[in-house]
PDB file of N, CA and C in Angstrom:
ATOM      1  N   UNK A   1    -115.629  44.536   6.191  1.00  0.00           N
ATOM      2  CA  UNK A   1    -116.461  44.059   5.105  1.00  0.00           C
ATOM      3  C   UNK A   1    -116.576  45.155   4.050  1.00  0.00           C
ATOM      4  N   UNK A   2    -116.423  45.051   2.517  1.00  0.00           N
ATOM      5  CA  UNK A   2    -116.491  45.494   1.773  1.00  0.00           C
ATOM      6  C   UNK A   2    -118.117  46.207   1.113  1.00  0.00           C
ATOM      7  N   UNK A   3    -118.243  46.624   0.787  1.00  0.00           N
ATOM      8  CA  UNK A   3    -119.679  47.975   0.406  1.00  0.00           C
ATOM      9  C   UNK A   3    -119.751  47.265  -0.876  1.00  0.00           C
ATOM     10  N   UNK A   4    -120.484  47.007  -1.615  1.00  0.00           N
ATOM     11  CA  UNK A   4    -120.854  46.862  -2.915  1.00  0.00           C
ATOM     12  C   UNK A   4    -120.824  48.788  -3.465  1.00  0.00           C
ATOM     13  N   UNK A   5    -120.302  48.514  -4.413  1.00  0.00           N
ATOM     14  CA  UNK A   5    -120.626  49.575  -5.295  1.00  0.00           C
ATOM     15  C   UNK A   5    -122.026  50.240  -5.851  1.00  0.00           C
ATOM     16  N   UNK A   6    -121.622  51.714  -5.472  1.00  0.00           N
ATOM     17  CA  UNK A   6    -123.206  52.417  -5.885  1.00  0.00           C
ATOM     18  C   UNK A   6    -123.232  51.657  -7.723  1.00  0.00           C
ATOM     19  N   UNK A   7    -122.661  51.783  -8.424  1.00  0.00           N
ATOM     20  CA  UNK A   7    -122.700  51.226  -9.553  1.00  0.00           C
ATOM     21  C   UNK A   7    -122.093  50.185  -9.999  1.00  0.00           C
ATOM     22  N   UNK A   8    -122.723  48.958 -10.007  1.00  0.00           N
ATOM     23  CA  UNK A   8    -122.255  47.427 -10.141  1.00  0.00           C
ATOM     24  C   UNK A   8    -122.069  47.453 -11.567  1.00  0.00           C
ATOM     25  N   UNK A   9    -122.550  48.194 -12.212  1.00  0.00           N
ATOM     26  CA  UNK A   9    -123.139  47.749 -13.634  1.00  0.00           C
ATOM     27  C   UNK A   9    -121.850  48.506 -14.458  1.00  0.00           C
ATOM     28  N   UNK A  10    -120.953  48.982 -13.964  1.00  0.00           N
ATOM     29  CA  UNK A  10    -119.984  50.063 -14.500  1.00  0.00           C
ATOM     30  C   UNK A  10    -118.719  49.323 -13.400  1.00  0.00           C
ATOM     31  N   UNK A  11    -117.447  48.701 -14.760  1.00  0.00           N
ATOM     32  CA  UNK A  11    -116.390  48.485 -14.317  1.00  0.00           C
ATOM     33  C   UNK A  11    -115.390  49.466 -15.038  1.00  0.00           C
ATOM     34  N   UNK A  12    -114.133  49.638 -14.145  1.00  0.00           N
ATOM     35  CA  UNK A  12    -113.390  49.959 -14.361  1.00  0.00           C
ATOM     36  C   UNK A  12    -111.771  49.339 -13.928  1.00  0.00           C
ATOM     37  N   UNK A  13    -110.784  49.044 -15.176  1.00  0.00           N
ATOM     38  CA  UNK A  13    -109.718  48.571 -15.289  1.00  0.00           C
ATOM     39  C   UNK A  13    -108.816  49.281 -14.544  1.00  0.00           C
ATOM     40  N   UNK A  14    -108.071  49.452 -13.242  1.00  0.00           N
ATOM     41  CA  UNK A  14    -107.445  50.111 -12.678  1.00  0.00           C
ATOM     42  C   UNK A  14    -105.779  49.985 -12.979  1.00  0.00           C
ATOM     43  N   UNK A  15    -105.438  48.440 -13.105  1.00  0.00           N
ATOM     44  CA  UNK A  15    -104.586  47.691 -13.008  1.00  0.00           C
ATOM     45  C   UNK A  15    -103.626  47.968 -14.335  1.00  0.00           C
ATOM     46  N   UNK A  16    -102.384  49.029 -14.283  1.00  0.00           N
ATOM     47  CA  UNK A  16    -101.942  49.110 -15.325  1.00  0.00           C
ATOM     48  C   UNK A  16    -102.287  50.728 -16.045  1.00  0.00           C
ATOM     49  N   UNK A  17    -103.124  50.899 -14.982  1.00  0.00           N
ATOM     50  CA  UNK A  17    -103.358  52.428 -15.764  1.00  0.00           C
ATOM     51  C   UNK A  17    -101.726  53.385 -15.038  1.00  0.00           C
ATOM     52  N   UNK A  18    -101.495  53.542 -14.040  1.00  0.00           N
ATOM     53  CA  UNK A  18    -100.182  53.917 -13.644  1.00  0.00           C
ATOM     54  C   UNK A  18    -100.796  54.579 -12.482  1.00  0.00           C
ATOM     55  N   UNK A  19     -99.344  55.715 -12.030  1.00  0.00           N
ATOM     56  CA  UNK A  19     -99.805  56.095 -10.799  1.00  0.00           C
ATOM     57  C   UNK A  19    -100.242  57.735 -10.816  1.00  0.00           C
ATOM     58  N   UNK A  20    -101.282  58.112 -12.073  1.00  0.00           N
ATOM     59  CA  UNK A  20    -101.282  59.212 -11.966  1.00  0.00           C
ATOM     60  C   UNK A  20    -102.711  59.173 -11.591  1.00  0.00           C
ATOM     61  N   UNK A  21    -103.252  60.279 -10.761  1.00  0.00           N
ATOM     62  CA  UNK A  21    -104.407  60.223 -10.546  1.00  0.00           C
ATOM     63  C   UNK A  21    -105.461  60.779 -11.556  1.00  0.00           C
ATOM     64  N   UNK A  22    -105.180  61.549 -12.951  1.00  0.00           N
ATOM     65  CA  UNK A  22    -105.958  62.327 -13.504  1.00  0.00           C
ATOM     66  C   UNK A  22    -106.384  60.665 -14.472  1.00  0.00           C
ATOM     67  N   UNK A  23    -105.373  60.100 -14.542  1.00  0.00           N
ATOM     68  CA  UNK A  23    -105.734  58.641 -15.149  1.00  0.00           C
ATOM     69  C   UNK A  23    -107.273  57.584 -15.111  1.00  0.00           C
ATOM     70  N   UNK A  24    -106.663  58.083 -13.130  1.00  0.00           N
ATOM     71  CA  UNK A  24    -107.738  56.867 -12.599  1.00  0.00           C
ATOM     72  C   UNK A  24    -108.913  57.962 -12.852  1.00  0.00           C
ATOM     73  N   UNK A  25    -109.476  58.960 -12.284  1.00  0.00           N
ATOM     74  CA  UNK A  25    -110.567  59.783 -12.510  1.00  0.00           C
ATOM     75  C   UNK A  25    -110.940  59.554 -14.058  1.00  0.00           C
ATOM     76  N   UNK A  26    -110.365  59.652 -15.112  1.00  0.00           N
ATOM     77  CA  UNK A  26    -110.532  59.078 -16.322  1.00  0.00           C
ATOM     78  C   UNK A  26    -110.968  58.232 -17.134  1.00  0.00           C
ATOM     79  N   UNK A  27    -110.489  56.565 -15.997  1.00  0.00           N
ATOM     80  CA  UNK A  27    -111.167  55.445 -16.286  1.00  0.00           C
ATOM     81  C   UNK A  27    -112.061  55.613 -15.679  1.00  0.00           C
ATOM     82  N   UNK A  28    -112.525  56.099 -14.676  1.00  0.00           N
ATOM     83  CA  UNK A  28    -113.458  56.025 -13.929  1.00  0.00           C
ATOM     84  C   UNK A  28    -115.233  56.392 -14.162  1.00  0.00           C
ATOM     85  N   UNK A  29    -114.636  57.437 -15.227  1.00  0.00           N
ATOM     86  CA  UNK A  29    -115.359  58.695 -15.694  1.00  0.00           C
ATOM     87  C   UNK A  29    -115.811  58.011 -16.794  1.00  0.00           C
ATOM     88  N   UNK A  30    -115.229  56.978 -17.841  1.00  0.00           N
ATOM     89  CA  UNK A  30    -115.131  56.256 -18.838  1.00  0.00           C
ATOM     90  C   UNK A  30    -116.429  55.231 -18.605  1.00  0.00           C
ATOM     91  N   UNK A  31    -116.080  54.362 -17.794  1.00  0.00           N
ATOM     92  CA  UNK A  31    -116.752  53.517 -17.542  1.00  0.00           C
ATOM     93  C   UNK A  31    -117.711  53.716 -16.974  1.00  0.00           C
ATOM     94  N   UNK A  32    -118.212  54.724 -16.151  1.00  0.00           N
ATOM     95  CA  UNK A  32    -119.422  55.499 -15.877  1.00  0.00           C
ATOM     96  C   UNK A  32    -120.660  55.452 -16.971  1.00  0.00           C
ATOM     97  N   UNK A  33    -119.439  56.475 -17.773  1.00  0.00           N
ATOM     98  CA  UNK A  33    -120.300  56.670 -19.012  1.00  0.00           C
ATOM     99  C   UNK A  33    -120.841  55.582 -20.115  1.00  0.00           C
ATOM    100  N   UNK A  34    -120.413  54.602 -19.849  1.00  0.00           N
ATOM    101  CA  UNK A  34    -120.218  53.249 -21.335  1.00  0.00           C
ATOM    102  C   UNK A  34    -121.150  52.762 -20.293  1.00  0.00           C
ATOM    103  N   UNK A  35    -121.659  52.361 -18.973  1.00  0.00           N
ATOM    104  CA  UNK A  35    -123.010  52.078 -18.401  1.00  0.00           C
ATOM    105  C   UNK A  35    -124.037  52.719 -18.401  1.00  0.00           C
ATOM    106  N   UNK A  36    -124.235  54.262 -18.811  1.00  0.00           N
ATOM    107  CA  UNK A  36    -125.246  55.140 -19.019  1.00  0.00           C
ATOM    108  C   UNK A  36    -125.436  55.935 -17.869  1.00  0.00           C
ATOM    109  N   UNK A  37    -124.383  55.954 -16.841  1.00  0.00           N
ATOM    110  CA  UNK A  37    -124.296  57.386 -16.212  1.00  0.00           C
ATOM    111  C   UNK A  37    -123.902  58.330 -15.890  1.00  0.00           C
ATOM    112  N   UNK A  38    -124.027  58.823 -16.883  1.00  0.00           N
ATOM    113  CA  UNK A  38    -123.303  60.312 -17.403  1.00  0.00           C
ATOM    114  C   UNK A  38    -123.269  61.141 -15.809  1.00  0.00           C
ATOM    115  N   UNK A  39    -124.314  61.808 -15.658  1.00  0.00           N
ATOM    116  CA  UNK A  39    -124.285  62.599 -14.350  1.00  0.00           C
ATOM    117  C   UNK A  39    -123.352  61.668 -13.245  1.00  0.00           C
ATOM    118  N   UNK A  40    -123.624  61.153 -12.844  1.00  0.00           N
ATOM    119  CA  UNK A  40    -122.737  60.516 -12.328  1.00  0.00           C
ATOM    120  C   UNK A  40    -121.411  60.473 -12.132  1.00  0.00           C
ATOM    121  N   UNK A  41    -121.222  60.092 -13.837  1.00  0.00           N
ATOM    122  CA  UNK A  41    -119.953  60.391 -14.143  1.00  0.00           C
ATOM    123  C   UNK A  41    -118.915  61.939 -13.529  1.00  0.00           C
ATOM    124  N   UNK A  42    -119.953  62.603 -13.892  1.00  0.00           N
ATOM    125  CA  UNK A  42    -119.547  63.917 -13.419  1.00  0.00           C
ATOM    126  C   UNK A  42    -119.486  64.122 -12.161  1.00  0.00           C
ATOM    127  N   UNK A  43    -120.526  63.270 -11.212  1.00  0.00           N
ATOM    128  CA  UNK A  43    -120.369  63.799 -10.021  1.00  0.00           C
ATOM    129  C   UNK A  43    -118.893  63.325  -9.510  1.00  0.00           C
ATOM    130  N   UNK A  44    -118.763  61.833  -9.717  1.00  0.00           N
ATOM    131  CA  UNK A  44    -117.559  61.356  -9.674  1.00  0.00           C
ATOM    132  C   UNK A  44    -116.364  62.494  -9.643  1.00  0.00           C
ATOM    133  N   UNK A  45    -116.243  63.144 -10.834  1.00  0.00           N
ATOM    134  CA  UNK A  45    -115.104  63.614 -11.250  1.00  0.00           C
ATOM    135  C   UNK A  45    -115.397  64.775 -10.260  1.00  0.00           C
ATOM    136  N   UNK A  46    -116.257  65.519 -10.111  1.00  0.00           N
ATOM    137  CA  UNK A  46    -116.069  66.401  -9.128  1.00  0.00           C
ATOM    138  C   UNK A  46    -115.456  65.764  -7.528  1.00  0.00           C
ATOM    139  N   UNK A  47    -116.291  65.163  -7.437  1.00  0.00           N
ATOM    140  CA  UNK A  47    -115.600  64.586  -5.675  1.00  0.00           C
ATOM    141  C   UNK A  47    -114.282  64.055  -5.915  1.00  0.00           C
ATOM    142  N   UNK A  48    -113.803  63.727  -6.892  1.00  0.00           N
ATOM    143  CA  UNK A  48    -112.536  63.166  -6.885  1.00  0.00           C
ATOM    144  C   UNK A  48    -111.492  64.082  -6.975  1.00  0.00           C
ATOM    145  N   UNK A  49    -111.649  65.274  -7.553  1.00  0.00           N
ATOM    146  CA  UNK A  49    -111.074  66.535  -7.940  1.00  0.00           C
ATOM    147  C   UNK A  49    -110.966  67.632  -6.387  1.00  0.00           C
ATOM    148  N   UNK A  50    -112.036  66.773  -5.541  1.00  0.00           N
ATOM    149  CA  UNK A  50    -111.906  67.745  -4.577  1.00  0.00           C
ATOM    150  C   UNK A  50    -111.735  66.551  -3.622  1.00  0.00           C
ATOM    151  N   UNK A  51    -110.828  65.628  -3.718  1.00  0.00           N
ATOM    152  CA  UNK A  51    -110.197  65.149  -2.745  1.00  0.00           C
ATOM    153  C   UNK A  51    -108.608  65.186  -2.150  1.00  0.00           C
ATOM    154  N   UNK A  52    -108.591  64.827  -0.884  1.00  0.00           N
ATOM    155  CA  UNK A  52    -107.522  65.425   0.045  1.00  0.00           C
ATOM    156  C   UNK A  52    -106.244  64.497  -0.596  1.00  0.00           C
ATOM    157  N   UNK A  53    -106.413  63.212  -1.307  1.00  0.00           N
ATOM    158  CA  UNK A  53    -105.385  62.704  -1.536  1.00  0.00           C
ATOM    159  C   UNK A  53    -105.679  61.396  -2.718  1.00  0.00           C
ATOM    160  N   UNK A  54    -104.672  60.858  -3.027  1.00  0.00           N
ATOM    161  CA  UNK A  54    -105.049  59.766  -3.919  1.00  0.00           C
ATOM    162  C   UNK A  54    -105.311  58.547  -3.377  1.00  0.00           C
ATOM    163  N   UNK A  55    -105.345  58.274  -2.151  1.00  0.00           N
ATOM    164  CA  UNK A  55    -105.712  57.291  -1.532  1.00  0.00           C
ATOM    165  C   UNK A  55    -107.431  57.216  -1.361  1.00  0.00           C
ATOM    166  N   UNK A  56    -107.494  58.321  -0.986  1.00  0.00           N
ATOM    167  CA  UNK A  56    -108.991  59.039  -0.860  1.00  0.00           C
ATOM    168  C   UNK A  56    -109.677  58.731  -2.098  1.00  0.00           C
ATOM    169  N   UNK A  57    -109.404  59.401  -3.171  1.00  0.00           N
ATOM    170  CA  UNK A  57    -109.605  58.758  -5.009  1.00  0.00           C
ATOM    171  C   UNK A  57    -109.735  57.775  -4.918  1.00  0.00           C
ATOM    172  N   UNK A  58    -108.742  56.980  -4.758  1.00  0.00           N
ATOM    173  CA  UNK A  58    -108.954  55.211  -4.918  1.00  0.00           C
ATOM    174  C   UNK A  58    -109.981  54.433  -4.312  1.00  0.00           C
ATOM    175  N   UNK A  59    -110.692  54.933  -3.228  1.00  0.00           N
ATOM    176  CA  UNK A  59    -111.475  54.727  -2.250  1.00  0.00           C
ATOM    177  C   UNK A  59    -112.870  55.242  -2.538  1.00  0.00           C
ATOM    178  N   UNK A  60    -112.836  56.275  -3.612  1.00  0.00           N
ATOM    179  CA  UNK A  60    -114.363  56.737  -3.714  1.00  0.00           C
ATOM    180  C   UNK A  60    -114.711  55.717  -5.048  1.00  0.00           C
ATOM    181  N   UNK A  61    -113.514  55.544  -5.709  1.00  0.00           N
ATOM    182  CA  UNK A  61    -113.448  55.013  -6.933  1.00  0.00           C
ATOM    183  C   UNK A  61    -114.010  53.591  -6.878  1.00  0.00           C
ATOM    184  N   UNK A  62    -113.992  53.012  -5.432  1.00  0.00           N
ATOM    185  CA  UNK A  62    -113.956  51.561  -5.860  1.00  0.00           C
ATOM    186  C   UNK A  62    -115.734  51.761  -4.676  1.00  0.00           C
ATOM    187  N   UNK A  63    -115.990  52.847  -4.340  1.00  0.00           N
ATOM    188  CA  UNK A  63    -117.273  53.089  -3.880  1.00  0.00           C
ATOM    189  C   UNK A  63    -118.338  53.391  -4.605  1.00  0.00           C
ATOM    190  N   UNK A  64    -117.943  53.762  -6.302  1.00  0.00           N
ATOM    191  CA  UNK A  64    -118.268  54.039  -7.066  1.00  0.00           C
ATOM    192  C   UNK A  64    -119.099  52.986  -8.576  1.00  0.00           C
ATOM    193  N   UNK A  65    -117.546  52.253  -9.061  1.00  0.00           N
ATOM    194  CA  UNK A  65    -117.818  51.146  -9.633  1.00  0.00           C
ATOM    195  C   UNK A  65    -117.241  49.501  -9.699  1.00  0.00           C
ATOM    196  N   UNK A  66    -117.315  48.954  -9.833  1.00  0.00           N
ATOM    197  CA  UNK A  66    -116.217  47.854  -9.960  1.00  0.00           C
ATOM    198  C   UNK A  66    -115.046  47.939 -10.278  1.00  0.00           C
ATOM    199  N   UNK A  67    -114.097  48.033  -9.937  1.00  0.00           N
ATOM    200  CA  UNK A  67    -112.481  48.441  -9.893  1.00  0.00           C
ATOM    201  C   UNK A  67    -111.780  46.845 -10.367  1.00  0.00           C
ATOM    202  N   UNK A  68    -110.977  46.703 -11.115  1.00  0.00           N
ATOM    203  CA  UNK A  68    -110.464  45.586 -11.623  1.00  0.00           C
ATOM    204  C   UNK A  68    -109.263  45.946 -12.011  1.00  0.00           C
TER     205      UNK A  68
END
């Protein structure tokens, strides 16, 4: 069963961004911010920056906000 996202209110377009990871941290970081959470945003980018792989990324990412 799937987790709802700590932030429902913040989507992000995954689909088409490619396969780089500084990308997805990017949209991620984006759409954070265009919902009003900046800190957040940041924390994001830190845990994502200090993850073991991009699978791992993809996984905090969609723990994070709505992934589309």
């Amino acid at each position: 069963m799937l987790k709802a996202p700590q932030y429902p209110d913040a989507e992000a377009q995954l689909s088409g961004v490619g396969g780089n990871v500084y990308s997805v941290i990017s949209c991620v970081q984006r759409a954070l911010r265009k919902a009003g959470h900046r800190e957040a945003a940041t924390e994001f980018s830190t845990a994502a920056r200090n993850a073991q792989s991009y699978d791992e990324v993809l996984q905090l990412a969609m723990h994070t906000v709505v992934v589309t």
